[in-house]
Protein backbone atom coordinates (compact mmCIF):
# COMPACT_ATOMS: atom_id res chain seq x y z
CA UNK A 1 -27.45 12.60 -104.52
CA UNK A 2 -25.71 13.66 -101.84
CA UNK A 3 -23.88 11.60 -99.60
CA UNK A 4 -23.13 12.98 -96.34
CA UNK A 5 -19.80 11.42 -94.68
CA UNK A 6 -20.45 13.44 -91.72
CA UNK A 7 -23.48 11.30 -89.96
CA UNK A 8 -20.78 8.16 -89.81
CA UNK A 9 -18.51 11.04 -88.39
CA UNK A 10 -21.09 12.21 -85.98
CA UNK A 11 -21.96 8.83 -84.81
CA UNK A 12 -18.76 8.22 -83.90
CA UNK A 13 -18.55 11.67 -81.88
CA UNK A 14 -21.35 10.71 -80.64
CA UNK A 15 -21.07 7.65 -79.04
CA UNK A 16 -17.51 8.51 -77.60
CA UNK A 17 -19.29 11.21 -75.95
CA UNK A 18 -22.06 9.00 -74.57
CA UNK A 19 -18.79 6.54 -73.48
CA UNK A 20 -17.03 10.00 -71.85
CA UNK A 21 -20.66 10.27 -70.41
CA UNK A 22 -20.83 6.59 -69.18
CA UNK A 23 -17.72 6.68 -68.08
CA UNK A 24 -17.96 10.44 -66.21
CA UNK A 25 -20.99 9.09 -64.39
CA UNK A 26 -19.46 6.04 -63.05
CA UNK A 27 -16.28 7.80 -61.56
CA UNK A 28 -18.77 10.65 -60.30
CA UNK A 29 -20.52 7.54 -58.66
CA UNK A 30 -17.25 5.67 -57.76
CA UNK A 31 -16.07 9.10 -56.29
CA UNK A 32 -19.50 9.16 -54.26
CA UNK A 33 -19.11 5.54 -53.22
CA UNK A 34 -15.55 6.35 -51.58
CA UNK A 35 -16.49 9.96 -50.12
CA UNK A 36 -19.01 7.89 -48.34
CA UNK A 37 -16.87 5.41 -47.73
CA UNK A 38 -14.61 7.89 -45.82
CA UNK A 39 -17.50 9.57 -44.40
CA UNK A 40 -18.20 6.38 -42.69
CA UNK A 41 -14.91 5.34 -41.67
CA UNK A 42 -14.09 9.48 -40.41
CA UNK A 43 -17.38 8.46 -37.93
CA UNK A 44 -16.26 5.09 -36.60
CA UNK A 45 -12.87 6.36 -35.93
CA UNK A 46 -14.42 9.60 -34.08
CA UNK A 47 -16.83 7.15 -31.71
CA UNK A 48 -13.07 4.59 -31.38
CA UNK A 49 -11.47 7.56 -30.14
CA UNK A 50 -14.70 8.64 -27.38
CA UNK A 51 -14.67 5.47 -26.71
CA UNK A 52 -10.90 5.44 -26.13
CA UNK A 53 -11.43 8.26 -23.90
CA UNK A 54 -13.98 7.47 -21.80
CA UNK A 55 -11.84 4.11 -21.07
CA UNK A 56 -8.58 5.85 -20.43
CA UNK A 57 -11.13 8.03 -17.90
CA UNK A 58 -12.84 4.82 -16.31
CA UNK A 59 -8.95 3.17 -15.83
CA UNK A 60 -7.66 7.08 -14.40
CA UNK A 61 -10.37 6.92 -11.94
CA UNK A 62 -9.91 3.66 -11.19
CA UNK A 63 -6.26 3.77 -10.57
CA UNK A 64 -6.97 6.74 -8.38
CA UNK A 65 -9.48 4.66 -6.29
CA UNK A 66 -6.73 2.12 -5.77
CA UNK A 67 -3.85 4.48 -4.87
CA UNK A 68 -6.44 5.83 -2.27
CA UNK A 69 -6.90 2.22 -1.00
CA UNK A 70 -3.11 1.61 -0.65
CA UNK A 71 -2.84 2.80 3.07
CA UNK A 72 -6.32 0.45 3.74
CA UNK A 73 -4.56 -2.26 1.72
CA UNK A 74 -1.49 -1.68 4.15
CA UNK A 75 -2.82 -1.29 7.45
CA UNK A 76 -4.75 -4.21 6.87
CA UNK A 77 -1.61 -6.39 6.35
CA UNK A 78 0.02 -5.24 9.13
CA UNK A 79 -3.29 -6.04 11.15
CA UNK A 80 -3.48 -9.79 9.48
CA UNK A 81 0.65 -10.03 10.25
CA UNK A 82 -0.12 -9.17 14.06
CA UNK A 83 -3.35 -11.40 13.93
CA UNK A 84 -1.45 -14.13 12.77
CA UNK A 85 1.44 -13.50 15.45
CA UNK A 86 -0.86 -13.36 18.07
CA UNK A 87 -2.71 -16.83 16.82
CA UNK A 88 0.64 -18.31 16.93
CA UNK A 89 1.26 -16.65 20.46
CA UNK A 90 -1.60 -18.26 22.07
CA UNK A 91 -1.05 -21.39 20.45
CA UNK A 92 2.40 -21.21 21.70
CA UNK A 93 0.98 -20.43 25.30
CA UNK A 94 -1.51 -22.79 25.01
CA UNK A 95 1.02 -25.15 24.56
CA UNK A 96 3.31 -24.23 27.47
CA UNK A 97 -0.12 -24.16 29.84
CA UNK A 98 -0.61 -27.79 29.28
CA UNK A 99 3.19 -28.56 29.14
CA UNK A 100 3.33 -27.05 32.96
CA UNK A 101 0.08 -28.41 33.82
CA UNK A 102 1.30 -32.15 32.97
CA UNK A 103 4.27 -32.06 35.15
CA UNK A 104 2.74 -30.06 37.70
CA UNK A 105 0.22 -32.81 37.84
CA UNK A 106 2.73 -35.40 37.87
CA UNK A 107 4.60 -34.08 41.21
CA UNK A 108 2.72 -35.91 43.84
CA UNK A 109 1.94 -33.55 47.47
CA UNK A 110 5.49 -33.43 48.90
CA UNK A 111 7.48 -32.86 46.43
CA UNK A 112 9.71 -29.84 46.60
CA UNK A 113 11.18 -29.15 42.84
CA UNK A 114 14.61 -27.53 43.06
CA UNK A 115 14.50 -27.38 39.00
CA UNK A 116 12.27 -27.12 35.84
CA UNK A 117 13.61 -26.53 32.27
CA UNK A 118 12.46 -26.95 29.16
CA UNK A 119 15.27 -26.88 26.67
CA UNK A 120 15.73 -26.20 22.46
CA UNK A 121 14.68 -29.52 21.62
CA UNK A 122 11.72 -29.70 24.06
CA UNK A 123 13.26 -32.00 26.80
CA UNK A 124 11.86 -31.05 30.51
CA UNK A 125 14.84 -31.26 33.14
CA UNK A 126 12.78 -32.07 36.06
CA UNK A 127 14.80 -32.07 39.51
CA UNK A 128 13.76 -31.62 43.28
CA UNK A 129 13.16 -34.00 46.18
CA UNK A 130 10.78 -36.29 48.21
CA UNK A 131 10.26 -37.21 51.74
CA UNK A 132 10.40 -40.73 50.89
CA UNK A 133 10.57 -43.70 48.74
CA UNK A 134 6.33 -44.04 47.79
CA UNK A 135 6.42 -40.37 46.98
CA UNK A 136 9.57 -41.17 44.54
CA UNK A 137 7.29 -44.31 43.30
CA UNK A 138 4.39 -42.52 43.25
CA UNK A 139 5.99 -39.76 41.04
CA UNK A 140 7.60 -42.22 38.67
CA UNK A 141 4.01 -43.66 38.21
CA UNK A 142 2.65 -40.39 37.28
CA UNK A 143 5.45 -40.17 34.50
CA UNK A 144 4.83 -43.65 33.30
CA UNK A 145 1.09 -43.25 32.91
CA UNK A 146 -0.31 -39.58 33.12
CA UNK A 147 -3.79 -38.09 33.83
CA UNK A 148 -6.33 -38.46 31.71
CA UNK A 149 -6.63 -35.04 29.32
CA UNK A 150 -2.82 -34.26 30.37
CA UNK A 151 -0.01 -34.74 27.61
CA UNK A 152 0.87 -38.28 27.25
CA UNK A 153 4.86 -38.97 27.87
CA UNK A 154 6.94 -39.93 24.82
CA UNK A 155 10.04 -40.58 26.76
CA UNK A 156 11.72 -40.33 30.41
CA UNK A 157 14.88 -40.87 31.55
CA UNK A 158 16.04 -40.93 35.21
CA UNK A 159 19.43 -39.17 35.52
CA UNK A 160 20.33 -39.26 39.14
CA UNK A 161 18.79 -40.42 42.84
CA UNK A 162 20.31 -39.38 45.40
CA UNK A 163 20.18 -39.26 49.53
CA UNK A 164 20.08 -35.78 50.71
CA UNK A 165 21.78 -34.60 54.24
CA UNK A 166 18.14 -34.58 56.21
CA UNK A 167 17.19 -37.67 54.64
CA UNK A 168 15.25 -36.37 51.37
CA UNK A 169 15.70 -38.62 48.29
CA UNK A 170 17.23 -36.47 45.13
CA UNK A 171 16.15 -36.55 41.80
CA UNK A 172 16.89 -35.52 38.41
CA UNK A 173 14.86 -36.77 35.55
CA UNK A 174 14.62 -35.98 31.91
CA UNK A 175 10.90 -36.13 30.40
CA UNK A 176 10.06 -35.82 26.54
CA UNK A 177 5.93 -35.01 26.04
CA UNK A 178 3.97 -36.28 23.07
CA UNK A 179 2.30 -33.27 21.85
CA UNK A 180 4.63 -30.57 23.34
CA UNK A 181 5.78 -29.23 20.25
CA UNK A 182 2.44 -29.25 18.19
């Protein structure tokens, strides 16, 4: 009898190779796994980057659209500047229409006005003459209670009556109007 040493041997080649075969196959499938792997990170990073690019394009075009609306952008706020000052101008002459048109409708008929300022503060210097005493009363009336739909009168002071040489009675009076500077 013959005993043959060489099968335990042979087994033992054997199943190292199967192992070396095992183990080939699952880094040959472990190597596939990653070359995919990069395969399909390589193609999201491509479409990231045309992505990229067509943004960068969308936000060069648009920056282009708005350089070409700068002069637009400018004229207009020089034209909303001038609207504005000219909105404050007719308010302005709005209010010095109904400033004159209140004292003008204070001054009874013969009434000459040597004088009418308006100084910094808004005060109306109002000085001239009448040909007698009712006008005089008459006009202080007027101050004391105006016209209906004319600017009321916050305060009036009178400064100085006086006789004049063909026998016209002076005055100078200081009027304040409620609403003036609005």
């Amino acid at each position: 009898m013959e005993v043959n040493l060489f099968v335990k041997k042979i087994k033992k080649v054997r199943d190292r190779q199967r192992i070396k075969k095992l183990a080939g196959k699952i880094l040959l499938a472990g190597m596939l796994m990653l070359a995919l792997l990069m395969i399909g990170l390589s193609v999201w990073a491509l479409r990231i980057t045309s992505s990229n690019k067509n943004l960068e394009q969308k936000i060069s075009l648009t920056k282009n659209k708005i350089l070409e609306l700068q002069d637009v952008e400018s004229k207009q706020l020089y034209l909303v500047s001038k609207l504005s000052s000219f909105a404050n101008l007719l308010k302005l002459q709005k209010r010095h229409q109904a400033v004159a048109e209140t004292i003008f409708n204070m001054i009874p008929d013969g009434t000459t006005l040597q004088g009418f300022e308006v100084n910094e503060k808004g005060t109306i210097d109002l000085s001239g003459s009448v040909i007698d005493w009712s006008k005089l009363f008459e006009l202080l009336r007027r101050i004391k209670e105006p016209a209906a739909g004319q600017l009321g009168v916050a305060q009036a002071q009178v400064n100085r009556i006086s006789f004049g040489k063909t026998g016209t009675i002076n005055f100078d009076i200081n009027i304040v109007l409620s609403g003036a500077s609005q």
